[in-house]
Protein backbone atom coordinates (compact mmCIF):
# COMPACT_ATOMS: atom_id res chain seq x y z
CA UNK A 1 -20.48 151.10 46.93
CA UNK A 2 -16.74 151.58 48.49
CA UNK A 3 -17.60 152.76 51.86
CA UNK A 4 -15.41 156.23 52.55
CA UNK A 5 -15.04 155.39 55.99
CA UNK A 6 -14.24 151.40 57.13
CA UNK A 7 -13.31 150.48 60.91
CA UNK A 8 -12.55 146.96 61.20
CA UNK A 9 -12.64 145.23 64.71
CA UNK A 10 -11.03 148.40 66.63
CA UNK A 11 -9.90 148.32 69.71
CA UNK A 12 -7.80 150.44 72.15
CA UNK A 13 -6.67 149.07 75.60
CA UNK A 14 -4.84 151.32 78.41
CA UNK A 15 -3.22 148.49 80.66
CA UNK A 16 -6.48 147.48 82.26
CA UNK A 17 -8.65 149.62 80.44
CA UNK A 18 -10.88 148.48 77.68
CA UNK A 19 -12.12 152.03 76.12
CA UNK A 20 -13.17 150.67 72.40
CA UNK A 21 -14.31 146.65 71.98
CA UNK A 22 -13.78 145.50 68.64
CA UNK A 23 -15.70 148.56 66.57
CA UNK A 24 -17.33 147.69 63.00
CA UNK A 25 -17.93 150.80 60.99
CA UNK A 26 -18.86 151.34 57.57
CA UNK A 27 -19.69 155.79 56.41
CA UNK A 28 -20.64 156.43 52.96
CA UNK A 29 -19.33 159.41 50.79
CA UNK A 30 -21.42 162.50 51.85
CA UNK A 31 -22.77 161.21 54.80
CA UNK A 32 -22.93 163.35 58.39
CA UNK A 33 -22.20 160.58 60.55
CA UNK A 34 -23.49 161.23 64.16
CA UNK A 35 -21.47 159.02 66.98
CA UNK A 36 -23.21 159.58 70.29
CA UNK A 37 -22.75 158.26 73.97
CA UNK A 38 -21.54 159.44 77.26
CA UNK A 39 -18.22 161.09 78.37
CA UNK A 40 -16.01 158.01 77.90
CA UNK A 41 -18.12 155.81 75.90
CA UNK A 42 -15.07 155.87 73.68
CA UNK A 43 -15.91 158.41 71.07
CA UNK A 44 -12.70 160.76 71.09
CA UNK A 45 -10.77 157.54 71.49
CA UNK A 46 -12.34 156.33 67.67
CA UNK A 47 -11.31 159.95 66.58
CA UNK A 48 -8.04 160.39 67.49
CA UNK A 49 -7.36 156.75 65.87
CA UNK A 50 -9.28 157.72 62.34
CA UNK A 51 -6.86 161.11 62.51
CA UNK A 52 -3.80 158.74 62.99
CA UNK A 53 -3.09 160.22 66.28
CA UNK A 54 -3.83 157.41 68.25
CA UNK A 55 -2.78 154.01 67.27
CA UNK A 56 -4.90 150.84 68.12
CA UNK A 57 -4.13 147.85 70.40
CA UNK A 58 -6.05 145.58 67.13
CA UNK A 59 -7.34 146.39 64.37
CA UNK A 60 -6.94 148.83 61.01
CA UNK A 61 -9.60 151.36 59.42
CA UNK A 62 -9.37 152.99 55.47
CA UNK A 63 -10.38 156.43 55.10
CA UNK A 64 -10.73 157.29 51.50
CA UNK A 65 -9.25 154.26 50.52
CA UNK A 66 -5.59 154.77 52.97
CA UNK A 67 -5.10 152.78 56.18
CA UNK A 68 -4.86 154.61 59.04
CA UNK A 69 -2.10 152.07 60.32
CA UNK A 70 -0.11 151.74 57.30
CA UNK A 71 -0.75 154.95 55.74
CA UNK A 72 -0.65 157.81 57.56
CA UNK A 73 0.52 160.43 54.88
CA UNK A 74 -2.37 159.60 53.16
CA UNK A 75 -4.91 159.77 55.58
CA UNK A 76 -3.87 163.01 56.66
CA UNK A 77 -3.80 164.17 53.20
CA UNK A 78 -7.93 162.99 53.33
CA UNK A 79 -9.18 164.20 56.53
CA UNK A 80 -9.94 167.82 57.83
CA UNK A 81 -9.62 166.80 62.29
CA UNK A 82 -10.95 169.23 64.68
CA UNK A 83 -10.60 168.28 68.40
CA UNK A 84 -13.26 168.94 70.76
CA UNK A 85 -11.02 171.49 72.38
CA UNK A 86 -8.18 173.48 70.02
CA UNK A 87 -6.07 177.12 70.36
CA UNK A 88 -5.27 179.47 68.60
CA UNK A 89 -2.15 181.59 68.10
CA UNK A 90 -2.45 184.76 69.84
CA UNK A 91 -0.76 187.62 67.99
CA UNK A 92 -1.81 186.24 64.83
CA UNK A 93 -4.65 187.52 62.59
CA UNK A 94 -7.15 185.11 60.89
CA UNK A 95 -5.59 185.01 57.31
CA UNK A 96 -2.29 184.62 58.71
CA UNK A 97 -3.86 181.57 60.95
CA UNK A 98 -5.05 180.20 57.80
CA UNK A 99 -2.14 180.84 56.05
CA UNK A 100 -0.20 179.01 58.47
CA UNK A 101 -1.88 176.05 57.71
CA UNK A 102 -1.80 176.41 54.38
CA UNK A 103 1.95 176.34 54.58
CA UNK A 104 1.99 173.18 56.29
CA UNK A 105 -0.11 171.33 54.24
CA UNK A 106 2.56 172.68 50.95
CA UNK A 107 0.00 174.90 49.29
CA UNK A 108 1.81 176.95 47.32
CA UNK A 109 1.66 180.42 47.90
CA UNK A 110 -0.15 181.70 44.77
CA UNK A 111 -2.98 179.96 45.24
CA UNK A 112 -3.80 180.42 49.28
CA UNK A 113 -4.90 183.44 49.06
CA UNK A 114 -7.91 182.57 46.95
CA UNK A 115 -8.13 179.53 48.95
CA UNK A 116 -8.29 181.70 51.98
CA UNK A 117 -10.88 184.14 50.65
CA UNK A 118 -12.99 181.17 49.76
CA UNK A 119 -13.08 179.57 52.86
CA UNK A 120 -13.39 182.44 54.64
CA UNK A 121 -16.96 183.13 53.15
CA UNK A 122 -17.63 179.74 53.54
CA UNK A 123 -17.63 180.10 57.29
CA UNK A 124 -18.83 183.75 56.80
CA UNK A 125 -15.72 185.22 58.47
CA UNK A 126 -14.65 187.63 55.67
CA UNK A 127 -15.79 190.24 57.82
CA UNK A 128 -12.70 189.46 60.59
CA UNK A 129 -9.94 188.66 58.03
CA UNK A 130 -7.85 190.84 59.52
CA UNK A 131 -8.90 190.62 63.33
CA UNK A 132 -6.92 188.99 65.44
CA UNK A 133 -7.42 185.33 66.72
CA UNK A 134 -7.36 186.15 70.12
CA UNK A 135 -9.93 188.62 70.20
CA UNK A 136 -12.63 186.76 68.44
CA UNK A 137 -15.78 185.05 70.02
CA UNK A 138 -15.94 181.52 71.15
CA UNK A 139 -18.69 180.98 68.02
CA UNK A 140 -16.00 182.56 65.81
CA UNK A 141 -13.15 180.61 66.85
CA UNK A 142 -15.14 177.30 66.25
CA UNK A 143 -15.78 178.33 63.13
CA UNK A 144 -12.04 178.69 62.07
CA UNK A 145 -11.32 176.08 63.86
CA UNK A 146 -13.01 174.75 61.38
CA UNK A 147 -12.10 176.48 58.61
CA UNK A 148 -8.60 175.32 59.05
CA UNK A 149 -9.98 171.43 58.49
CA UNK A 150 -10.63 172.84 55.21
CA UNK A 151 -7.45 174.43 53.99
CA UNK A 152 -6.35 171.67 51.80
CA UNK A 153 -9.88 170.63 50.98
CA UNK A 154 -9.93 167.03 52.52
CA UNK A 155 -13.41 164.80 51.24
CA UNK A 156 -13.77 163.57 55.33
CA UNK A 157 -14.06 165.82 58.07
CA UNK A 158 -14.00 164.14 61.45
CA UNK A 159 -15.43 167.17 64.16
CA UNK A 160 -15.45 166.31 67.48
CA UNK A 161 -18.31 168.46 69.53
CA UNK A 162 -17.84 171.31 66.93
CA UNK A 163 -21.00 173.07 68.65
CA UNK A 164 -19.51 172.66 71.90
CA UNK A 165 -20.34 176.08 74.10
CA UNK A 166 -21.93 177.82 71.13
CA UNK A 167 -24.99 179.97 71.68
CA UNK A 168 -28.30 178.88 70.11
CA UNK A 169 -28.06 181.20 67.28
CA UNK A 170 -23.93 179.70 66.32
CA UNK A 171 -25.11 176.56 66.42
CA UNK A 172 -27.86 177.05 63.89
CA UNK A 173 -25.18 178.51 61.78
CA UNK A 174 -22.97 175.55 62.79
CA UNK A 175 -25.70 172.93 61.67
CA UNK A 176 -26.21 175.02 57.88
CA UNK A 177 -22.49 175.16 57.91
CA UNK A 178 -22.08 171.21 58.45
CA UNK A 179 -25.36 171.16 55.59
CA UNK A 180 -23.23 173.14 53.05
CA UNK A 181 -20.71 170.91 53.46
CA UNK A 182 -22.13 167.52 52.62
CA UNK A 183 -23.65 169.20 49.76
CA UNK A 184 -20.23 170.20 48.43
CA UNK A 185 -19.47 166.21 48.74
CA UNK A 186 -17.74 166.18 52.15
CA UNK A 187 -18.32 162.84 54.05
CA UNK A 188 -18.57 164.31 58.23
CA UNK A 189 -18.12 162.48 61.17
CA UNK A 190 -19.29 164.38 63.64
CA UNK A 191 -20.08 163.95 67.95
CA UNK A 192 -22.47 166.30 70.16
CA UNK A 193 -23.96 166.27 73.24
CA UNK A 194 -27.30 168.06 71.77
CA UNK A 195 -28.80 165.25 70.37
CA UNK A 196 -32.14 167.20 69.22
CA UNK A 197 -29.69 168.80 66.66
CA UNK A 198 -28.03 165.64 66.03
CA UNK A 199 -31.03 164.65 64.57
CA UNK A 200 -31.84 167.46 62.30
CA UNK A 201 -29.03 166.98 59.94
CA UNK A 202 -27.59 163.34 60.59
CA UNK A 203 -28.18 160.50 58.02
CA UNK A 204 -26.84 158.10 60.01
CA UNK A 205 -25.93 158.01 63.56
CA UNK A 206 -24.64 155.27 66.32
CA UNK A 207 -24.65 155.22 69.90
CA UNK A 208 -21.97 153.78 71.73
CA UNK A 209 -21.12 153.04 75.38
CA UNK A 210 -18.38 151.62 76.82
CA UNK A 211 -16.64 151.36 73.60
CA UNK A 212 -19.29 148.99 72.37
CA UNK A 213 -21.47 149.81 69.10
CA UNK A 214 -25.19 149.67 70.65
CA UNK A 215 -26.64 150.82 67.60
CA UNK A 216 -25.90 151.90 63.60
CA UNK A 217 -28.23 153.40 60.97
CA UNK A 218 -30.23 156.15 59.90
CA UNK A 219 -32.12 157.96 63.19
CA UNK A 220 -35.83 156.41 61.65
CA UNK A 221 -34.50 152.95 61.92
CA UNK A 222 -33.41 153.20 65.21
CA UNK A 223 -36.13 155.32 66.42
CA UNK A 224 -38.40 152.14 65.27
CA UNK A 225 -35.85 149.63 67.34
CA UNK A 226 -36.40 151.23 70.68
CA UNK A 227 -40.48 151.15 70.48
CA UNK A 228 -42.73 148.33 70.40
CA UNK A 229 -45.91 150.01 71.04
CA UNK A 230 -47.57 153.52 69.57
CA UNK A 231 -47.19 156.45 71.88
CA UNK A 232 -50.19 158.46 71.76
CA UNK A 233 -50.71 161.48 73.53
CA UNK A 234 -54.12 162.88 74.50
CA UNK A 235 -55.08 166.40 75.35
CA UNK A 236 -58.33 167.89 76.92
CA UNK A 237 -59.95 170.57 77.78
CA UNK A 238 -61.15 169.63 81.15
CA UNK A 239 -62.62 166.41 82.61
CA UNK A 240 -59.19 164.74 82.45
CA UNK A 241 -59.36 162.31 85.21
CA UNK A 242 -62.50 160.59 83.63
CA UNK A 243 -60.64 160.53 80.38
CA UNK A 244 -57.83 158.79 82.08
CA UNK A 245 -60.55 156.64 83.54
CA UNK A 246 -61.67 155.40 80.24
CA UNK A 247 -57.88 155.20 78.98
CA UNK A 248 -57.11 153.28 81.71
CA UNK A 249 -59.71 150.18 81.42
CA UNK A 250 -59.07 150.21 77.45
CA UNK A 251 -57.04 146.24 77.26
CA UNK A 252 -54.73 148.22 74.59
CA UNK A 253 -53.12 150.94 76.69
CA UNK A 254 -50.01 150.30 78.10
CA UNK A 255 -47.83 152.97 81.06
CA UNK A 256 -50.54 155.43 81.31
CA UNK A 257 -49.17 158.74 82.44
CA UNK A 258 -51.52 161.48 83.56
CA UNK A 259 -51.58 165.01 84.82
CA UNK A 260 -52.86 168.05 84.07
CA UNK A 261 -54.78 167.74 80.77
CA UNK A 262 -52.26 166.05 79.47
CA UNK A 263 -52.69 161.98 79.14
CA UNK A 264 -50.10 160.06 77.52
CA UNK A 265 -50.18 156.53 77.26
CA UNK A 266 -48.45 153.23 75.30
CA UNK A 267 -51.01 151.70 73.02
CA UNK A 268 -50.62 148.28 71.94
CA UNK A 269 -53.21 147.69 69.14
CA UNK A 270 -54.26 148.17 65.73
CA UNK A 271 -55.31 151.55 63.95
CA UNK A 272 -58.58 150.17 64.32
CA UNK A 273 -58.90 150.00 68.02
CA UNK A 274 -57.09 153.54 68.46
CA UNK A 275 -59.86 154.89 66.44
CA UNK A 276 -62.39 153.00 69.13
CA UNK A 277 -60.42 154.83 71.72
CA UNK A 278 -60.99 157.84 70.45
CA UNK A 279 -64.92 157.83 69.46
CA UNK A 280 -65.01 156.49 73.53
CA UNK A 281 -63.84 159.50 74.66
CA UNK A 282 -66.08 162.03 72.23
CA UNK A 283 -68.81 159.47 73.38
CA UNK A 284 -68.40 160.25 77.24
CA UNK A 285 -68.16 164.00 76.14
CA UNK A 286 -65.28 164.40 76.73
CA UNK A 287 -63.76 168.00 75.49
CA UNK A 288 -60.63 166.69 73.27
CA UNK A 289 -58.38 169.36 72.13
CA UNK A 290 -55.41 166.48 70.68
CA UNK A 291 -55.23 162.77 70.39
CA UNK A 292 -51.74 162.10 68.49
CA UNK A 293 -49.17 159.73 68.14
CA UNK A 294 -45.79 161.44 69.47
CA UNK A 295 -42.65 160.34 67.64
CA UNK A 296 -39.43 158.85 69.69
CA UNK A 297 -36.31 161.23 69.75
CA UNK A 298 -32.81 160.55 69.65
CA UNK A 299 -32.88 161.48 73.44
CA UNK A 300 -35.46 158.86 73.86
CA UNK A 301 -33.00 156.51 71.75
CA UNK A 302 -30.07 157.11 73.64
CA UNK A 303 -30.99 157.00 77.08
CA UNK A 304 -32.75 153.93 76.44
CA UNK A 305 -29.96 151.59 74.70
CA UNK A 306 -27.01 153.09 76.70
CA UNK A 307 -29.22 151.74 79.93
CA UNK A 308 -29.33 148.45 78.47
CA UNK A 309 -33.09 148.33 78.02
CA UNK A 310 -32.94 147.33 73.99
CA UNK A 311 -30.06 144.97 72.86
């Protein structure tokens, strides 16, 4: 399959500067792409370039098929960009703001309307169609922030911390929204900071740092790459420090961490000898109320590779 998305060996240099080393990307159609490292890593630097408003020191990337170098008409044509930070025109009401756009990407004028009134439901903004810009929330201008991306309904949407400063509740509609929109067949790359949510509705992410690809796939896969042993977390009643006694002399537990009633603890072993584990502790009596594997995170993940500790 013709990857939507291709970034071959890009790389940006400012004088001394090295902020992207020689990136290798490949997005499929309809995937949310999640790029995640720290402030600098590199990550606006890769956006700009994909929305032809940065060009490279090397390399070249396609989106849907155009090069960003060679063909910037049609790359803009393709992509829906919104920065991590964006204004609005105040004075200006939200169809008109839409409208606007419209304008400059040629729609003709007897179909934006309808265009308009879709999108606007689409974001669930019909309510403020005629509200002005300025006087909106911070969730609402996000979301016609992004609603402008989809004016002239481009198949890649590149988003840049779209759930930047939202409340809990916008960025659970921010999430559905991004959901909705691979389902209609857009391919998203998207960035965050809240990596939990990242997550949720990624198929693929990659963490970068210092404009170097750490890591590329689906979350699972990744997840799996920063673990070699089974972290298993054990809860109890009371008599926790002669659980953690017995935890501790088992030759399969790895970094035990106690406190509390809570025992966690790195087991290196089979199924087999997590089950002995477990029928020691009943054995001494003592009151278990959970003895569970606990899955990595993406936080997990993250900190991890971007400290060097998996290569």
């Amino acid at each position: 399959m013709i990857p939507v998305i291709e970034i071959v060996n890009f790389t940006k240099r400012y004088e001394n500067f090295l902020a992207v080393d020689c990136l290798h990307l490949s997005i499929a159609k309809a995937d949310i792409y999640g790029l995640i490292g720290p402030n600098g890593a590199g990550k606006t630097t890769t956006f700009k370039f994909l929305a032809t408003l940065l060009p490279p020191s090397d390399g070249d990337a396609w989106v849907n098929g155009h090069s960003v170098v060679d063909d910037v008409k049609g790359v803009r044509r393709s992509i829906g960009y919104m920065p991590d930070s964006f204004g609005v025109y105040d004075g200006m009401r939200v169809w008109e703001f839409l409208d606007f756009f419209g304008v400059a990407y040629g729609i003709p004028k007897a179909k934006r309307k309808k265009i308009i009134d879709d999108i606007l439901v689409l974001v669930d903004l019909s309510h403020k169609r005629d509200d002005l810009v300025n006087g909106l929330s911070r969730g609402m201008k996000q979301r016609l922030c992004l609603a402008k991306t989809l004016v002239h309904d481009p198949p890649v949407l590149i988003l840049d911390e779209p759930a930047s400063g939202l409340d809990p509740r916008a960025r659970v509609e921010m999430k559905e929204l991004l959901r909705e929109l691979r389902n209609m067949g857009k391919t998203i790359v998207v960035s965050s900071h809240i990596l939990s949510e990242l997550a949720d509705y990624c198929t693929k992410i990659g963490i970068i740092e210092r404009g170097k690809l750490l890591a590329n796939g689906d979350v699972k896969s990744i997840l799996a790459q920063i673990r070699e042993n089974t972290l298993i977390e054990i809860v109890v009643l009371d008599k926790w420090k002669e659980a953690e006694t017995i935890a501790a002399r088992c030759p399969y537990v790895k970094h035990l961490k106690g406190g509390g009633n809570t025992i966690r603890v790195e087991f290196k072993g089979a199924l087999e000898k997590m089950a002995e584990l477990h029928c020691e502790l009943v054995s001494a009596g003592i009151p278990l109320l959970w003895f569970r594997e606990v899955e990595p995170n993406l936080e997990e993940a993250f900190l991890k590779l971007t400290k060097g500790e998996v290569q």
